[in-house]
Protein backbone atom coordinates (compact mmCIF):
# COMPACT_ATOMS: atom_id res chain seq x y z
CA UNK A 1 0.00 0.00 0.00
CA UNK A 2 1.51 3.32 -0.94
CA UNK A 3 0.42 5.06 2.57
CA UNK A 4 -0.46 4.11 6.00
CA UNK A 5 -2.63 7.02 5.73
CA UNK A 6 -5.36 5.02 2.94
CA UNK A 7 -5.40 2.34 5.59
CA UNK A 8 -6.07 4.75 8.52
CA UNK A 9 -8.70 6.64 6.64
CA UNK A 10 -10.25 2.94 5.51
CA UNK A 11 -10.53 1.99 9.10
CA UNK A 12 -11.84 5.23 10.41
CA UNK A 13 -14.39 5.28 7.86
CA UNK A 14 -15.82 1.65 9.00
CA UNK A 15 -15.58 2.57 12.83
CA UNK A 16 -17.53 5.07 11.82
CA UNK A 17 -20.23 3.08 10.58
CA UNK A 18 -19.96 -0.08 12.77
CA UNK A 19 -18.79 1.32 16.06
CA UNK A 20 -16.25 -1.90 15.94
CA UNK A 21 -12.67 -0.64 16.91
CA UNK A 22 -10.27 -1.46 14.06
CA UNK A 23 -6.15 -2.33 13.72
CA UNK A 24 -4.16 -3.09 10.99
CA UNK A 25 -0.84 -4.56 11.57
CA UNK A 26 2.05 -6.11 9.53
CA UNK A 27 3.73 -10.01 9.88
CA UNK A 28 5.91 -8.48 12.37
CA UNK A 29 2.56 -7.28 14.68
CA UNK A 30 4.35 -3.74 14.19
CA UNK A 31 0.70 -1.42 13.95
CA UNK A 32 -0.01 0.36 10.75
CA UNK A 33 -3.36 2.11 11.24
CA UNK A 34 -5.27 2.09 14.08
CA UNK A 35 -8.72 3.21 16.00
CA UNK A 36 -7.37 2.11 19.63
CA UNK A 37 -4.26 2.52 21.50
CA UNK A 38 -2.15 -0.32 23.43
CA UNK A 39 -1.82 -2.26 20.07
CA UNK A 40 1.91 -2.97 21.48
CA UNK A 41 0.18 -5.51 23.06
CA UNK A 42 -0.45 -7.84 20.36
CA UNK A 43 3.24 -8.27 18.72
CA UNK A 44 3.52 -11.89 20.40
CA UNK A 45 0.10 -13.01 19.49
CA UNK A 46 0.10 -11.75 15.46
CA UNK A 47 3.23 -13.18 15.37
CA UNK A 48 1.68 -16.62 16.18
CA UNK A 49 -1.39 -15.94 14.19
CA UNK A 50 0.59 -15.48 11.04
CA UNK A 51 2.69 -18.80 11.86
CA UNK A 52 -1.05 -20.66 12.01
CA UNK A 53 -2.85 -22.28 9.50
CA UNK A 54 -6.31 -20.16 10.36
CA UNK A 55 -7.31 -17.39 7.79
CA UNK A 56 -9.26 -15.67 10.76
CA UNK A 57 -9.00 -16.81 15.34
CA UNK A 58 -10.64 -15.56 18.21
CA UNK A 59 -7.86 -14.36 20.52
CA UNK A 60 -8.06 -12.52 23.85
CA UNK A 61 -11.17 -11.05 22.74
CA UNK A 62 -10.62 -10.06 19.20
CA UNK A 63 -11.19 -11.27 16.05
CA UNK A 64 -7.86 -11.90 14.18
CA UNK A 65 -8.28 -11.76 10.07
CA UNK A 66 -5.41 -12.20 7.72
CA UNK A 67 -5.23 -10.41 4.80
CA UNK A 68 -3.73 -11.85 1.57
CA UNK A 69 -2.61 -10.13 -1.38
CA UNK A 70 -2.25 -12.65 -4.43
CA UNK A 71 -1.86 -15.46 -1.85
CA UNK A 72 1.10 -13.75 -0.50
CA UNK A 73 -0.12 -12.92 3.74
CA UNK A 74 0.28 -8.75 3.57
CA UNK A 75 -1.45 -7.97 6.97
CA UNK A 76 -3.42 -9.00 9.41
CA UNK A 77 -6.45 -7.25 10.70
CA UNK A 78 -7.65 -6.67 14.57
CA UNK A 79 -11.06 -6.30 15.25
CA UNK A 80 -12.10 -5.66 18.89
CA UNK A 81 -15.24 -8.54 20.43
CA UNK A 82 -16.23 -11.73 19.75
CA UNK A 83 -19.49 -11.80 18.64
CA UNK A 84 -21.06 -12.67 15.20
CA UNK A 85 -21.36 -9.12 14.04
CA UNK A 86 -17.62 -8.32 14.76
CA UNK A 87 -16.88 -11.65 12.41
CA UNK A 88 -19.07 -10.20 9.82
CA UNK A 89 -17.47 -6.72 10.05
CA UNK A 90 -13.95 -7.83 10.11
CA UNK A 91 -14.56 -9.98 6.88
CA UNK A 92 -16.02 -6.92 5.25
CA UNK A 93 -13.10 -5.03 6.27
CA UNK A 94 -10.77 -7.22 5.24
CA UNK A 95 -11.97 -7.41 1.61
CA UNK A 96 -12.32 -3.47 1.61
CA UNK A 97 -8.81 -3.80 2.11
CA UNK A 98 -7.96 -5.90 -0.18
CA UNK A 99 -10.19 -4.30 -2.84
CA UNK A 100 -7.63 -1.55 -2.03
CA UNK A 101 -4.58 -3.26 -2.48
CA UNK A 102 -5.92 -4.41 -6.24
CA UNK A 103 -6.91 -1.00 -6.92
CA UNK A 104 -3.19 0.26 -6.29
CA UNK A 105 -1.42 -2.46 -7.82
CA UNK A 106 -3.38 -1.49 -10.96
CA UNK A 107 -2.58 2.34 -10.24
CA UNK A 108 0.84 1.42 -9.78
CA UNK A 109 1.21 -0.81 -12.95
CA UNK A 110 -0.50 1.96 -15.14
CA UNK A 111 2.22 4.16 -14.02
CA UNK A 112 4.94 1.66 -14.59
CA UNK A 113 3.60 1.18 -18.21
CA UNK A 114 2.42 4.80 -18.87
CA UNK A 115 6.75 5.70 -18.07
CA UNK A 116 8.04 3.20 -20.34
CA UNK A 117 5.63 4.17 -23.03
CA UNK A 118 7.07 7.41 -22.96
CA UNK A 119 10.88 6.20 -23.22
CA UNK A 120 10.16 3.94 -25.11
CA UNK A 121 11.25 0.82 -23.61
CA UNK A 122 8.55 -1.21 -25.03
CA UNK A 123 8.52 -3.31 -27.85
CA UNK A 124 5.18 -2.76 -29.94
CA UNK A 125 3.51 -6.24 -29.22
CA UNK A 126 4.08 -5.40 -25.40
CA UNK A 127 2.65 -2.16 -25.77
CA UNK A 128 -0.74 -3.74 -27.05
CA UNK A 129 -0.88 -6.47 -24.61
CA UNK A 130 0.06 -4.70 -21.50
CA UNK A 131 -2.71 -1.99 -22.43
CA UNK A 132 -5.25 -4.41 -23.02
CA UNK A 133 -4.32 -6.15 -19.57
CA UNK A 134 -4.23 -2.70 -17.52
CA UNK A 135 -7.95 -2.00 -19.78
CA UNK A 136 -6.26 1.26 -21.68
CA UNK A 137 -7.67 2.10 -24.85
CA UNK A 138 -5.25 1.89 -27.40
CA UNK A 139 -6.82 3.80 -30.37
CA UNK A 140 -7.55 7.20 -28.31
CA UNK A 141 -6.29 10.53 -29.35
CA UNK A 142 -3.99 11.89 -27.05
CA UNK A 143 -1.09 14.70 -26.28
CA UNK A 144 1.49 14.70 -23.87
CA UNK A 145 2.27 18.11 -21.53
CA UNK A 146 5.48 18.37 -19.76
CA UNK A 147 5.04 20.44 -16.51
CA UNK A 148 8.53 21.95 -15.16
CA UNK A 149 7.61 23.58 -12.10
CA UNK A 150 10.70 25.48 -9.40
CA UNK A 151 8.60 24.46 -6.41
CA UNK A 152 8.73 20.67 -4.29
CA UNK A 153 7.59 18.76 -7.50
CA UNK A 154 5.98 16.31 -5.16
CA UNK A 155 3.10 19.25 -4.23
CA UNK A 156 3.03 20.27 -7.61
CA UNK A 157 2.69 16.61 -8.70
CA UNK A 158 -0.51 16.20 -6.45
CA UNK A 159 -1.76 19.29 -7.16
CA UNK A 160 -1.98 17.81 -11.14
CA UNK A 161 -3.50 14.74 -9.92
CA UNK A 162 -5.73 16.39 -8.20
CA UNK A 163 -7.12 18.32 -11.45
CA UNK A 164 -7.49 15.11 -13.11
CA UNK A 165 -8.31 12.59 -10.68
CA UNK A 166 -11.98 12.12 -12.14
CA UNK A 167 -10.59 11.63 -16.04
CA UNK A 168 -9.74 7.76 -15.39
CA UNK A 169 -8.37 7.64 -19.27
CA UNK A 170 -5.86 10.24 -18.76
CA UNK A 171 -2.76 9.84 -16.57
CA UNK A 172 -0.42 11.68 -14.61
CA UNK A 173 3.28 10.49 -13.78
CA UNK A 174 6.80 11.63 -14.05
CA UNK A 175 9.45 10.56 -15.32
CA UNK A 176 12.86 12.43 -13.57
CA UNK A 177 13.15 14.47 -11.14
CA UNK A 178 12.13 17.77 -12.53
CA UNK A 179 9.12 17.35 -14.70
CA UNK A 180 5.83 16.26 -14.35
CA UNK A 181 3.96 14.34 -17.06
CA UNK A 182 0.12 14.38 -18.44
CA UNK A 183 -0.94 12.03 -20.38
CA UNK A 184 -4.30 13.88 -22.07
CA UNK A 185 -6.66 12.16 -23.95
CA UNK A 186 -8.13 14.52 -26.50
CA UNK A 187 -12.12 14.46 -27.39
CA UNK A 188 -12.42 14.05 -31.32
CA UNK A 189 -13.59 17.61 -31.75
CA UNK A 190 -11.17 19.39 -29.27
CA UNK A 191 -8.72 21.71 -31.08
CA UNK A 192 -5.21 23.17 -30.42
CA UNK A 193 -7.18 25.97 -28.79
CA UNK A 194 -8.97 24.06 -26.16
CA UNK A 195 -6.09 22.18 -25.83
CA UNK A 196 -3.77 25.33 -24.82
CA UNK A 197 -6.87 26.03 -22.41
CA UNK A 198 -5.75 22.92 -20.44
CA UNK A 199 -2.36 24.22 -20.03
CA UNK A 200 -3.96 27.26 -18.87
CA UNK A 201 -5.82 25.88 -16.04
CA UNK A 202 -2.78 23.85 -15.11
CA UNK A 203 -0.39 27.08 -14.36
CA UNK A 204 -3.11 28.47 -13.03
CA UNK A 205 -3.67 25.75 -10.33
CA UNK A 206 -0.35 24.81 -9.35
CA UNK A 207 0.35 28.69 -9.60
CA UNK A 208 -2.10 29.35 -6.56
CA UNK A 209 -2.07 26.04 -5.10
CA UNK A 210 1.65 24.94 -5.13
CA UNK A 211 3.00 28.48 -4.93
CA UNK A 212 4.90 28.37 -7.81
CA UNK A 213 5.60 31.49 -9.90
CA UNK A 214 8.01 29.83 -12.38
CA UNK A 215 6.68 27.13 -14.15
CA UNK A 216 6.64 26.06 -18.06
CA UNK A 217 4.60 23.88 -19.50
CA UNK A 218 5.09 22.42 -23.27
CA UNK A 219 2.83 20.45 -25.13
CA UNK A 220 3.45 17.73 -28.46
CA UNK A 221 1.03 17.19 -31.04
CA UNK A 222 -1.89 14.86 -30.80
CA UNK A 223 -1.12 11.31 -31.73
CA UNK A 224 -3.81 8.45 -32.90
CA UNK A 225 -2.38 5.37 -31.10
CA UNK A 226 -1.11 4.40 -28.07
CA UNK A 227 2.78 3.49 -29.49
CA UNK A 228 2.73 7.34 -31.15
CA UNK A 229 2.60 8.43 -26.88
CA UNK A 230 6.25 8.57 -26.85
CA UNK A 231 6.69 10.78 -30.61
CA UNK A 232 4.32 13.41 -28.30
CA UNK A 233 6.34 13.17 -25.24
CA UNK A 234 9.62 13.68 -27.19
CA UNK A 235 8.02 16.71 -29.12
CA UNK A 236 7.17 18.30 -25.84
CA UNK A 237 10.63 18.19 -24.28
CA UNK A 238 12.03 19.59 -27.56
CA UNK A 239 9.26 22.53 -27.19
CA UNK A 240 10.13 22.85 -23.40
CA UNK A 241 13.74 23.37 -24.27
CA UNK A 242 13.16 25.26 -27.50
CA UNK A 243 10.55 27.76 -25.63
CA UNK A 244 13.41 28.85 -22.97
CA UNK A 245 15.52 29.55 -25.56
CA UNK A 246 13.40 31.75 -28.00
CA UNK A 247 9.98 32.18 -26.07
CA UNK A 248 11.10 32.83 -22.36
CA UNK A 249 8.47 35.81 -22.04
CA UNK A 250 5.80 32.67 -22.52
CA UNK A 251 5.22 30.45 -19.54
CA UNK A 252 3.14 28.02 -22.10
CA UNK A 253 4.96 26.95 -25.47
CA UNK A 254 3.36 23.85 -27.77
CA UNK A 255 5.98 22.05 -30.62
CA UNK A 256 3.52 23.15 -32.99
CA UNK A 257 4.24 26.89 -32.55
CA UNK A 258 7.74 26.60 -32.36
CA UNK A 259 8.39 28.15 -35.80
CA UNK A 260 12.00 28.43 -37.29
CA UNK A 261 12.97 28.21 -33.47
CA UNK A 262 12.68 24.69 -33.87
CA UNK A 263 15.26 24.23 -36.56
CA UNK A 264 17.57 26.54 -35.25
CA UNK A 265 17.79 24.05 -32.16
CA UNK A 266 18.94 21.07 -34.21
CA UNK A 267 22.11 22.97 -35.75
CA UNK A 268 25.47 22.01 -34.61
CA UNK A 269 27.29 25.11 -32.60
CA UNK A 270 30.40 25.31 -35.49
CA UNK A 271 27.49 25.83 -38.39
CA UNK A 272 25.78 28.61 -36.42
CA UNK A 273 29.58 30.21 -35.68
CA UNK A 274 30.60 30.16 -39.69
CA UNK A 275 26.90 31.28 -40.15
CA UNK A 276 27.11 34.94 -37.84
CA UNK A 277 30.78 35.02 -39.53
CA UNK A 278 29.91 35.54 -42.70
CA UNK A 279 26.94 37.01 -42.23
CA UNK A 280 28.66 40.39 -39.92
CA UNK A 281 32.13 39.40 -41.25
CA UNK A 282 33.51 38.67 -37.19
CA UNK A 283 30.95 40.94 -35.41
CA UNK A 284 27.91 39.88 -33.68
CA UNK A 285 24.04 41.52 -34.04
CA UNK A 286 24.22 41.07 -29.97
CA UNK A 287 26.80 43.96 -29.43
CA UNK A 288 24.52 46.24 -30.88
CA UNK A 289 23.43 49.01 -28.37
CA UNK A 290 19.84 48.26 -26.52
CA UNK A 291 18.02 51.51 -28.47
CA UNK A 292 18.57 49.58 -31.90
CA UNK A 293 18.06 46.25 -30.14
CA UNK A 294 15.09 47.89 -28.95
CA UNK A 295 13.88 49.69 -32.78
CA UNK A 296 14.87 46.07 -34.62
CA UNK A 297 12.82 43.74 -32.30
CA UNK A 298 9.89 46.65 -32.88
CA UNK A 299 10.25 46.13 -36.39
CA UNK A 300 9.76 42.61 -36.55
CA UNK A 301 6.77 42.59 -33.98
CA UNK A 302 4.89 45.16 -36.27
CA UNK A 303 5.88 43.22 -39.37
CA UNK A 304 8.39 45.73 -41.06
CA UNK A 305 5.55 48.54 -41.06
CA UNK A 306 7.84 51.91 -40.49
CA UNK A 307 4.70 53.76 -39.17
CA UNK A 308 3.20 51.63 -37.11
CA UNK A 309 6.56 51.28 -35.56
CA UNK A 310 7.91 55.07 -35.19
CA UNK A 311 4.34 55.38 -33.55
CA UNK A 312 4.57 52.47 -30.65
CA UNK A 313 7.99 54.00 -30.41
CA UNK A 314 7.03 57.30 -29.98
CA UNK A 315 9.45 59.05 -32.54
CA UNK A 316 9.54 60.38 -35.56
CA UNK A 317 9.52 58.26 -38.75
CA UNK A 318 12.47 59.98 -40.26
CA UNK A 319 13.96 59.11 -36.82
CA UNK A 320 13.23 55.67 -37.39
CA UNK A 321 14.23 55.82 -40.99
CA UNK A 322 17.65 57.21 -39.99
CA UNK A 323 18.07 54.20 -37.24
CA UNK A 324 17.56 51.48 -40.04
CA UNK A 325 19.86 53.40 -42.87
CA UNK A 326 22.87 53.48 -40.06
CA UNK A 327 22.23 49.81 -39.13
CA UNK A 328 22.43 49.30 -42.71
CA UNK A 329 26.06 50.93 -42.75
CA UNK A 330 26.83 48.60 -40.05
CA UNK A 331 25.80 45.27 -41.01
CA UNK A 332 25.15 45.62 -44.80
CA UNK A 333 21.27 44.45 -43.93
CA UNK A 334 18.33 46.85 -45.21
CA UNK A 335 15.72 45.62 -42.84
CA UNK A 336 13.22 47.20 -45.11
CA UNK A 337 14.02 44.79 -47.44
CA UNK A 338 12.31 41.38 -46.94
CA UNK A 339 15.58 39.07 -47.27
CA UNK A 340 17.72 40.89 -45.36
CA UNK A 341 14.75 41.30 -42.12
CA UNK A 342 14.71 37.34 -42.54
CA UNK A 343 18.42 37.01 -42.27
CA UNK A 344 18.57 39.76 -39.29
CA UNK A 345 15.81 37.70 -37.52
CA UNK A 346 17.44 34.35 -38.38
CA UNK A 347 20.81 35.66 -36.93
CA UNK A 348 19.17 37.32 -33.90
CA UNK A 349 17.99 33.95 -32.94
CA UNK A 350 20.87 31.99 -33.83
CA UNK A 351 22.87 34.48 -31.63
CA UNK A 352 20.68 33.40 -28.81
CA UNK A 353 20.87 29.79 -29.41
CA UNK A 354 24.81 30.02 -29.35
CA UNK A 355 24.37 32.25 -26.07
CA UNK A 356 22.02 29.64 -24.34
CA UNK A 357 24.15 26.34 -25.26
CA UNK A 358 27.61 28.29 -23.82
CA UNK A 359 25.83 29.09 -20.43
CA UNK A 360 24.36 25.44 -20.00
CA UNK A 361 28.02 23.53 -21.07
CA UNK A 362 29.55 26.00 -17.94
């Protein structure tokens, strides 16, 4: 059992009902959960219980119930009297219990099977005939989010399991140490949209409920079968990475919007180095001053429109216009002109790329 604190609740919940005082102890007699106190007391006598052929004994006064899990003895239940009722209650207890210990060993297997789906250390037939076993629909849509959160991932974990403990096809896990994986099944007419939404209400809940204010979350695309899982998860981590690279300002990033960003992140460091080289012949676009840092990142939001940006910069076009001939002079670049705003932007980003790949190898 994952927690002492499922069987505690368990037999609270019956005392509750039957007024019969409850304990749960292991092989050893050590108590696990309990409704009484003094359970010390019955070390000796479990001890000899579980040596015994008897499934259940009357002992001192209680009813003693072993509990089996696959026909391997896991625990053995106390229940307090010796009358007919407190048989009946103990035996209803005891298969609560082990209706419990089914119910995690299938929540536990799911996991185990969900985390080598996404690393893919399945082969294909075992993927099939593990999911029919655990009952998971192999031909549902689904996309994979990867949560990175800087809070105790543990609270963040159950604050995501919390969200989607009702959805019993979609499944929450992780992987490593830092991120936190959702399995999402996607409804046939869901789009990109609603699925972004999802994202959305995830950084908003662990946001307020695990106190988080820096977390990321990136999403793959939406696969058909069960062995594509994996293609999703991978997409996701590259979109995680990619995003803090060229889309820090945005706390949500999906592979599908990654753009030019994406390609960018598969080129070796020496290509992008001979690339900037011949491109500023040994200077950089970074060691521009932040004003026309400022003016060329303008530019490209408002799509090369010289008005629109001299007017969200507040200055005068023929300021503007002045700005872009001298950057000209320095670079040999007309940003007006369509190939050379592409190059500028391309370089711009590669520039960051090289910056981001020299601080992680420190």
């Amino acid at each position: 059992m994952k927690s002492n604190q499922i069987l505690q609740n368990t037999i609270e919940g019956l005392k509750a009902i039957t007024r019969v005082e409850l304990c749960i102890v292991d092989t050893d007699g050590k108590s696990l959960a309990t409704t009484f106190k003094d359970t010390d007391n019955y070390e000796t006598t479990v001890v000899t219980f579980v040596d015994s052929e008897a499934d259940s004994q009357v002992i001192s006064g209680s009813q003693f119930f072993k509990i089996f899990d696959e026909q391997h003895l896991e625990y053995v239940l106390i229940a307090k009297g010796t009358s007919d009722d407190v048989y009946m209650i103990g035996k209803m207890a005891v298969f609560q219990i082990q209706s419990l210990l089914v119910a995690y060993k299938e929540r536990f297997d799911k996991d185990n099977f969900i985390k080598n789906l996404l690393l893919d250390n399945l082969l294909r037939v075992d993927i099939y005939t593990r999911a029919k076993k655990l009952h998971i629909d192999t031909e549902v849509r689904r996309v994979v989010y990867i949560i990175e959160t800087n809070s105790e991932k543990d609270s963040a974990l159950e604050t995501v399991k919390t969200l989607f403990a009702s959805k019993t096809r979609d499944f929450v896990t992780a992987v490593d140490e830092k991120n936190i994986i959702l399995v999402k099944e996607v409804k046939p007419n869901e789009t990109f949209e609603e699925i972004e939404k999802v994202a959305n209400t995830v950084l908003d809940m662990i946001n307020s409920e695990a106190m988080s204010k820096q977390v990321h979350i990136a999403y793959g695309t939406v696969v058909n079968d069960i062995r594509e899982v994996s293609k999703s998860y991978k997409e996701a981590k590259l979109a995680l990475d990619v995003g803090k690279i060229f889309y820090s300002d945005k706390c949500i990033v999906g592979y599908s919007n990654l753009g030019i960003g994406r390609l960018i992140y598969q080129l070796p460091l020496p290509l992008c180095q001979m690339f900037i080289k011949e491109i500023f012949e040994g200077t950089s676009p970074d060691e521009l001053d932040d004003e026309t840092l400022s003016t060329i990142n303008k530019f490209f939001e408002n799509s090369l429109n010289v008005s629109e940006t001299s007017r969200q910069l507040y200055i005068h076009r023929n300021t503007l216009v002045y700005r872009l001939d001298k950057l000209q002079k320095t670079t040999g670049l007309d940003l007006r002109v369509f190939d050379d705003a592409i190059t500028f932007k391309i370089a711009l980003m590669v520039v960051k790329y090289m910056k981001y790949m020299d601080a992680d190898n420190i």
